[in-house]
C-alpha atoms as a PDB file:
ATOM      1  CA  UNK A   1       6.564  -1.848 -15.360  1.00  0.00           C
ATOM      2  CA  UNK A   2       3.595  -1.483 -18.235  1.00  0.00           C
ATOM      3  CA  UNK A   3       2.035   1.922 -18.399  1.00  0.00           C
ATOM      4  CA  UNK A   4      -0.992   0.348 -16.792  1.00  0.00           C
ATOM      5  CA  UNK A   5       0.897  -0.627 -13.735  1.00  0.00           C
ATOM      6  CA  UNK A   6       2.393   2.983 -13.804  1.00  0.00           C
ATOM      7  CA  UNK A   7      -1.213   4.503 -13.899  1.00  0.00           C
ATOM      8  CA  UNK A   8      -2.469   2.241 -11.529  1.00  0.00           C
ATOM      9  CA  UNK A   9       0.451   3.179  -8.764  1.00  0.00           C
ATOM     10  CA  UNK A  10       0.108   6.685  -9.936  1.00  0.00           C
ATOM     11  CA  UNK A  11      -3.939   6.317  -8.334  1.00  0.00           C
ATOM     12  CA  UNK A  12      -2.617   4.152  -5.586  1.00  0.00           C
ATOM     13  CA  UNK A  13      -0.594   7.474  -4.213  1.00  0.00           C
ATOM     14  CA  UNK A  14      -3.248  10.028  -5.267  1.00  0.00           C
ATOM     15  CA  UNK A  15      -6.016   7.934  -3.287  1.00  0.00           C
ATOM     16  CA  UNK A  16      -3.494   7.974  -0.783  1.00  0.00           C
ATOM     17  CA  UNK A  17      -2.526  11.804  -0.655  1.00  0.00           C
ATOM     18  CA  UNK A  18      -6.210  12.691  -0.444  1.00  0.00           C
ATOM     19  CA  UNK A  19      -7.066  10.210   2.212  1.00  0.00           C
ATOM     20  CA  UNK A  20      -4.005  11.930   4.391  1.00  0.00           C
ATOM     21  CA  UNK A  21      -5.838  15.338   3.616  1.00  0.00           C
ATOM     22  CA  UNK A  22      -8.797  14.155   5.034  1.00  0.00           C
ATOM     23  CA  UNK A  23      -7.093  12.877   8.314  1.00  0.00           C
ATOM     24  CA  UNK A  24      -5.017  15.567   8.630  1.00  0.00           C
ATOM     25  CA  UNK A  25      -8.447  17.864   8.064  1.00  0.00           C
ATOM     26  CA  UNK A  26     -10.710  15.630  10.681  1.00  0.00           C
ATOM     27  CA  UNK A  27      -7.445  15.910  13.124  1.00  0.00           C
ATOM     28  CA  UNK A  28      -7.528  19.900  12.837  1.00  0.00           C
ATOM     29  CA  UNK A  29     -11.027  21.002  12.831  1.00  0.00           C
ATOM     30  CA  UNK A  30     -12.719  17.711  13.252  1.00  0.00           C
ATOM     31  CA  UNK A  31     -14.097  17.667  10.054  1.00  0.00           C
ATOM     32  CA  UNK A  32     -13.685  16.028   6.726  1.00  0.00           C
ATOM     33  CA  UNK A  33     -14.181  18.104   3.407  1.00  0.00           C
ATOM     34  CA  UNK A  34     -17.090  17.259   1.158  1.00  0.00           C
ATOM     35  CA  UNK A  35     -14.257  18.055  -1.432  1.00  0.00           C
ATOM     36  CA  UNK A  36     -11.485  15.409  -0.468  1.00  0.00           C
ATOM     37  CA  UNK A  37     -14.486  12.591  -0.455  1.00  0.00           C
ATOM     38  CA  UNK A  38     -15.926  14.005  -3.778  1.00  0.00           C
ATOM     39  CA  UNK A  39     -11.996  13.930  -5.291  1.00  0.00           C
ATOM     40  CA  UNK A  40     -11.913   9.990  -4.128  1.00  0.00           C
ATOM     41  CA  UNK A  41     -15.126   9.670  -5.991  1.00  0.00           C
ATOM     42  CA  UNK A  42     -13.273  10.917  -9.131  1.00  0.00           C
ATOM     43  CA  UNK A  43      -9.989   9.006  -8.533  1.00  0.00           C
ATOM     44  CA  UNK A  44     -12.496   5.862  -8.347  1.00  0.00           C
ATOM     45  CA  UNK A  45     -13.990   6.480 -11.622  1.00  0.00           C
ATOM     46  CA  UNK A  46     -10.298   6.857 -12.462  1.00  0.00           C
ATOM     47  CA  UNK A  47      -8.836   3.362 -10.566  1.00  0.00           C
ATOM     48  CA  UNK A  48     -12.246   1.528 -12.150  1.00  0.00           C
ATOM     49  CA  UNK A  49     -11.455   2.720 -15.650  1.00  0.00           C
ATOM     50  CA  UNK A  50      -8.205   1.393 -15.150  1.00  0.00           C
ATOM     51  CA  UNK A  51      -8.606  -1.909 -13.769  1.00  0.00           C
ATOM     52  CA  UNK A  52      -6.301  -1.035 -10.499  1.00  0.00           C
ATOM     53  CA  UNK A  53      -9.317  -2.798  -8.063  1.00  0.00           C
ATOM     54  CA  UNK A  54     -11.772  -5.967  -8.784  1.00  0.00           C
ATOM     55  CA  UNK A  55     -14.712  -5.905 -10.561  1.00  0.00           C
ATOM     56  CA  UNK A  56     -16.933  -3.242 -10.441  1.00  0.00           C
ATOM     57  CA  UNK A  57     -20.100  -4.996  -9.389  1.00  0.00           C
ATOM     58  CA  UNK A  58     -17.839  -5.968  -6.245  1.00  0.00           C
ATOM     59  CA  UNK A  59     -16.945  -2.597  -5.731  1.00  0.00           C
ATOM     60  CA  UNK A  60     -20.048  -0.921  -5.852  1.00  0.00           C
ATOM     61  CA  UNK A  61     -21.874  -3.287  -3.655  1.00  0.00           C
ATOM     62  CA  UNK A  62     -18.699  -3.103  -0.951  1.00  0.00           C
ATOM     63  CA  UNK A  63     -19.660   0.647  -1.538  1.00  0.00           C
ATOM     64  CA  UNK A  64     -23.359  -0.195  -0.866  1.00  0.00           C
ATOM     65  CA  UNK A  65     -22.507  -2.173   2.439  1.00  0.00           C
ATOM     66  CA  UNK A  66     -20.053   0.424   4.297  1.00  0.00           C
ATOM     67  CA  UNK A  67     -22.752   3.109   3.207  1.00  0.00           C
ATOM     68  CA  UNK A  68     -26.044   1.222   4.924  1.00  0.00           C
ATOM     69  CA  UNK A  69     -23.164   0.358   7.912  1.00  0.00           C
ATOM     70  CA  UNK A  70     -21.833   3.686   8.555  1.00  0.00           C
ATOM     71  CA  UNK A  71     -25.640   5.375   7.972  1.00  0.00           C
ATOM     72  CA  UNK A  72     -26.823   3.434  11.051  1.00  0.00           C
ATOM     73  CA  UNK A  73     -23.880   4.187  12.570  1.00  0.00           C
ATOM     74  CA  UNK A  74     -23.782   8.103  11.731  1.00  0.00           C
ATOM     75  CA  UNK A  75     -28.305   7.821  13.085  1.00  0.00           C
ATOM     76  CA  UNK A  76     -27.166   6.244  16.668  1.00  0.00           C
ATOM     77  CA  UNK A  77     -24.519   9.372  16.878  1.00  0.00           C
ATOM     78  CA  UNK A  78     -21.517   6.846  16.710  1.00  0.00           C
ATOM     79  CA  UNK A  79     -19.530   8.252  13.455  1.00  0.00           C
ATOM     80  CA  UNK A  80     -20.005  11.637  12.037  1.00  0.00           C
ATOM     81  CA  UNK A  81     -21.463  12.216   8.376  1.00  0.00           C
ATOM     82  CA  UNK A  82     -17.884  12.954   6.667  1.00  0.00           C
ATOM     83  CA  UNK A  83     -16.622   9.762   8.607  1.00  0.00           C
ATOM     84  CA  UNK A  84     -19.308   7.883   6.948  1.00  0.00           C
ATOM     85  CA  UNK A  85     -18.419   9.321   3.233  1.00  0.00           C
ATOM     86  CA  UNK A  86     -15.345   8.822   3.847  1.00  0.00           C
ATOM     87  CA  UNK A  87     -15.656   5.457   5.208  1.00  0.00           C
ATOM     88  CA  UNK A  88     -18.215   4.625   1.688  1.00  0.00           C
ATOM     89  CA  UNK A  89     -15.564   6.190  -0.880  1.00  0.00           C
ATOM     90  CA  UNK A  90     -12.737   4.181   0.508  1.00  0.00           C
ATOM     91  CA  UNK A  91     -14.808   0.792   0.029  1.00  0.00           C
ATOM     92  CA  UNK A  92     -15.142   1.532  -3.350  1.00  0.00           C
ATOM     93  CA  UNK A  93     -11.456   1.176  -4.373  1.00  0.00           C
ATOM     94  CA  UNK A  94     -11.164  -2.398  -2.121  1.00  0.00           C
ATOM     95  CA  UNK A  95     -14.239  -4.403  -3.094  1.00  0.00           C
ATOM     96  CA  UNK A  96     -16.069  -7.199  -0.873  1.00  0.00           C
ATOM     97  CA  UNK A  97     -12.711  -8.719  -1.372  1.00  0.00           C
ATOM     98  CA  UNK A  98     -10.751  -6.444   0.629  1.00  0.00           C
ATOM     99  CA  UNK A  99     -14.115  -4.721   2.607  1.00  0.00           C
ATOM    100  CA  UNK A 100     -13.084  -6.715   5.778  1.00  0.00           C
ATOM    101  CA  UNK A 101      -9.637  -5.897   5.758  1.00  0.00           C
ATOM    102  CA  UNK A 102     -10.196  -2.275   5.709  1.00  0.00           C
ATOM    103  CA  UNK A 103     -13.350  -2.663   8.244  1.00  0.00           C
ATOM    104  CA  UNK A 104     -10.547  -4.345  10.724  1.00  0.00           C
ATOM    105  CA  UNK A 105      -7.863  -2.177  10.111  1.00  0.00           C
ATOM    106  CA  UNK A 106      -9.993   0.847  10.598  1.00  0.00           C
ATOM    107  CA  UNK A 107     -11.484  -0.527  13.494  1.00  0.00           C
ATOM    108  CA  UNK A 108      -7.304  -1.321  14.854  1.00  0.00           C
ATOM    109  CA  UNK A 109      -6.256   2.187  13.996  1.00  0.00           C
ATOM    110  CA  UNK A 110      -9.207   3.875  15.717  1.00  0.00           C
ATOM    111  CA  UNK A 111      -8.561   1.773  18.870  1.00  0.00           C
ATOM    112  CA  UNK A 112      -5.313   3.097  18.849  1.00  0.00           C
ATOM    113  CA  UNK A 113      -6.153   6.536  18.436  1.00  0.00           C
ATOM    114  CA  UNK A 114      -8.713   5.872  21.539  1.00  0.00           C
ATOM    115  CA  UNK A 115      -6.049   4.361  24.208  1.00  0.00           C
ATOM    116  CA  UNK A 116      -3.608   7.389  22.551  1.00  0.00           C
ATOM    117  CA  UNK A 117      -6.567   9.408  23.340  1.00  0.00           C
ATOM    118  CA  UNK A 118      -6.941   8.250  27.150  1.00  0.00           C
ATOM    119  CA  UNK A 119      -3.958   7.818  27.677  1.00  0.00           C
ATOM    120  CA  UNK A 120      -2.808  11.659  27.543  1.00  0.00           C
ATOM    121  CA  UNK A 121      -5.668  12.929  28.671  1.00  0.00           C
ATOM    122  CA  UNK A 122      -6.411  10.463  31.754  1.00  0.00           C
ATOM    123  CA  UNK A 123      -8.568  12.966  33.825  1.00  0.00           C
ATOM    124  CA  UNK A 124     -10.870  12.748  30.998  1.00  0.00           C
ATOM    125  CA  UNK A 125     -11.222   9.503  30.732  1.00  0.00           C
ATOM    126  CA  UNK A 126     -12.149   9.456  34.494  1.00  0.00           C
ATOM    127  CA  UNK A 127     -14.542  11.770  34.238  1.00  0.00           C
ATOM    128  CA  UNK A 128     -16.049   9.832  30.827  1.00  0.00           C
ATOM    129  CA  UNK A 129     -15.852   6.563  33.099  1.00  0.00           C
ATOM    130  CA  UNK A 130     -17.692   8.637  36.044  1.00  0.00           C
ATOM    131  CA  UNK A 131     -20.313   9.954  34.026  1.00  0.00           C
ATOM    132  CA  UNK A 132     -21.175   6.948  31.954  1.00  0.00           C
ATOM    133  CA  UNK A 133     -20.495   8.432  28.711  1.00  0.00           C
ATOM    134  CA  UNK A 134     -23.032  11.296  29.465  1.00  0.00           C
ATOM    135  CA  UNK A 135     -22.383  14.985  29.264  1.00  0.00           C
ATOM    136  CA  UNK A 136     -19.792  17.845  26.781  1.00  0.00           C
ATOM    137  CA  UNK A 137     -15.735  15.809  26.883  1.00  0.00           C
ATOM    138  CA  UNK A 138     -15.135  18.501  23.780  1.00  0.00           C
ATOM    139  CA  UNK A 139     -14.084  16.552  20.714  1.00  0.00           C
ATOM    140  CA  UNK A 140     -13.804  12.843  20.480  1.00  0.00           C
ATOM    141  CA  UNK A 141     -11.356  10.725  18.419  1.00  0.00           C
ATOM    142  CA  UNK A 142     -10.809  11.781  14.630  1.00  0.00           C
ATOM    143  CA  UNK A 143     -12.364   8.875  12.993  1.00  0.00           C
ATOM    144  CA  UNK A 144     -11.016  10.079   9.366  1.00  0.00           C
ATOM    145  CA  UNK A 145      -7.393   9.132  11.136  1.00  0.00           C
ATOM    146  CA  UNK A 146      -8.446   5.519  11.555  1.00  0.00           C
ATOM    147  CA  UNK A 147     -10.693   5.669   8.180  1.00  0.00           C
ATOM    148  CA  UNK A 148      -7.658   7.133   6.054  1.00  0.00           C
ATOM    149  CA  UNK A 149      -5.434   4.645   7.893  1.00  0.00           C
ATOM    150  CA  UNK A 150      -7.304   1.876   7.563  1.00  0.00           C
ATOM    151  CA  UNK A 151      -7.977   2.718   3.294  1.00  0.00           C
ATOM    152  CA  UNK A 152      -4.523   3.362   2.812  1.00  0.00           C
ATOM    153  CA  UNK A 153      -3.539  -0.346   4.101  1.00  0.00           C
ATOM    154  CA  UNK A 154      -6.186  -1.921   2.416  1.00  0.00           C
ATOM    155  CA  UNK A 155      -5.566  -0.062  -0.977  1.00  0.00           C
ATOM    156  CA  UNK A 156      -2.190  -1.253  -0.897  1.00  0.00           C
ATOM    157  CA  UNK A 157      -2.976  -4.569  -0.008  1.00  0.00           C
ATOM    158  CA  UNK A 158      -5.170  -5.308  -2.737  1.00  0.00           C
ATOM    159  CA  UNK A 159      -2.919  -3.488  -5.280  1.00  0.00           C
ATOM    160  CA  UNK A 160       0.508  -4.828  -4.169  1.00  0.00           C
ATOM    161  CA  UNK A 161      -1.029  -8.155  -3.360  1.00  0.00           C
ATOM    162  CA  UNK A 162       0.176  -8.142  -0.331  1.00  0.00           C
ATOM    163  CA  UNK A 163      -2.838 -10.076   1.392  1.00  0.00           C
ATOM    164  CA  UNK A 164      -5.050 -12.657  -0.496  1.00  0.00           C
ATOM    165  CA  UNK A 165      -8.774 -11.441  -1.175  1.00  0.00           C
ATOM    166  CA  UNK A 166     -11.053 -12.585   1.673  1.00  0.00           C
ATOM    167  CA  UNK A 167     -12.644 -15.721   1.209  1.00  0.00           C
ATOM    168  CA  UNK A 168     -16.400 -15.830   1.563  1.00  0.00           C
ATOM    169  CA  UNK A 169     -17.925 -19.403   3.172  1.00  0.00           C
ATOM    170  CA  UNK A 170     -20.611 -21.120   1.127  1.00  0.00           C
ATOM    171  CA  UNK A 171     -23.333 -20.078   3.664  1.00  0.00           C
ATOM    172  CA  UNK A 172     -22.666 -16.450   2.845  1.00  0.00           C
ATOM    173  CA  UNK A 173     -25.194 -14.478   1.777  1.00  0.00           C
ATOM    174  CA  UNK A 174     -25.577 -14.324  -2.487  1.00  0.00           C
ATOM    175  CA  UNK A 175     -24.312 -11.134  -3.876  1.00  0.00           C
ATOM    176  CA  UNK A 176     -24.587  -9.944  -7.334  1.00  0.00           C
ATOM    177  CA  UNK A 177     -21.023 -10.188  -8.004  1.00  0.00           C
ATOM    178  CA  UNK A 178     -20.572 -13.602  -6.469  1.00  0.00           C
ATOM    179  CA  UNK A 179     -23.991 -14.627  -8.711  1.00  0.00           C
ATOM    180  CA  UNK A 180     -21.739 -13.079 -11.450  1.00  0.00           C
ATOM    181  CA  UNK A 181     -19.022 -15.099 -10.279  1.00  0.00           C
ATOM    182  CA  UNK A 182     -20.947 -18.600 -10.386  1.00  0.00           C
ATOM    183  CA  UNK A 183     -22.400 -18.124 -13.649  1.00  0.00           C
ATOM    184  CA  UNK A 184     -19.110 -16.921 -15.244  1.00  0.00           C
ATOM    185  CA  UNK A 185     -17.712 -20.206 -13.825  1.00  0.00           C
ATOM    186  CA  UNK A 186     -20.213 -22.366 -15.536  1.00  0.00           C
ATOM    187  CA  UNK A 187     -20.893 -20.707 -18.862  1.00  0.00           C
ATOM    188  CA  UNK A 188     -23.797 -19.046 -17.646  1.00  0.00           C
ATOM    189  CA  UNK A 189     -26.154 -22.316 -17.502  1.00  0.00           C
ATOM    190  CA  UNK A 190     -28.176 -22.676 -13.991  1.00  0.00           C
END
């Protein structure tokens, strides 16, 4: 394996230790440090300077989208704030290629954690179901558990090549990386 590979593995686990921290973190207090998401900022510069992800212009705009996403999300009280910088730094390291693969596995692995939830605690789900959602049930579901979950198997996906990069359709939106994209493919005339 080249020393790039090596590196690039050697990210793969650190993005992956750090991601556990913060689940293990938003499990035990219900909150995720401002230090673990800072650290994946670093590891990102680290991952990007090493060519472990796609190209940056990709990753900063999947960074972009799962920002403005979880912001809305975090203003109608749905997510918490470290959810959504945690939820931001881990679309950095999987691009637009990889962004719906770790929106659906997050979105698997927190559905999980909610029938887990429910199901061992069934008197509060009653009461939830009674009161529509309204009033104090104490804390919710860890989010950072389904975030860190969801990163890790999309980190690995992309890196291992385990699952192909989405496809976008034609009617997508433009994006500046898949404007990069079309002019690369055609020398850069219009």
């Amino acid at each position: 394996m080249p020393i790039t590979r090596l590196l690039q593995a050697a990210l793969a686990v650190g993005v992956t230790m750090v991601l556990a921290w913060a689940a293990v973190s938003d499990v035990r207090t219900r909150r995720i440090p401002n230090t673990s998401v800072l650290t994946l900022l670093a590891l990102f510069v680290a991952w990007a300077l090493a060519g472990a992800g796609g190209p940056l212009v990709s990753e900063l705009e999947a960074g972009g989208i799962a920002f403005a996403v979880t912001f809305a999300l975090f203003n109608f009280g749905i997510v918490g704030a470290g959810d959504s910088k945690l939820f931001t730094a881990a679309a950095l390291f999987v691009g637009l290629d990889y962004l719906p693969y770790l929106a659906i596995a997050t979105a698997l692995a927190g559905g999980v954690i909610a029938l887990i939830s429910l199901a061992t605690r069934p008197t509060r789900a009653v009461v939830m179901f009674t009161l529509r959602g309204k009033g104090d049930f104490g804390p919710g579901v860890p989010y950072g558990v389904a975030i860190a979950a969801g990163a890790v198997f999309a980190i690995w996906s992309l890196w291992g090549s385990f699952l192909p990069p989405y496809t976008y359709s034609a009617k997508a939106p433009p994006t500046a990386h898949g404007i990069a994209w079309v002019l690369a493919q055609h020398g850069g005339q219009h």
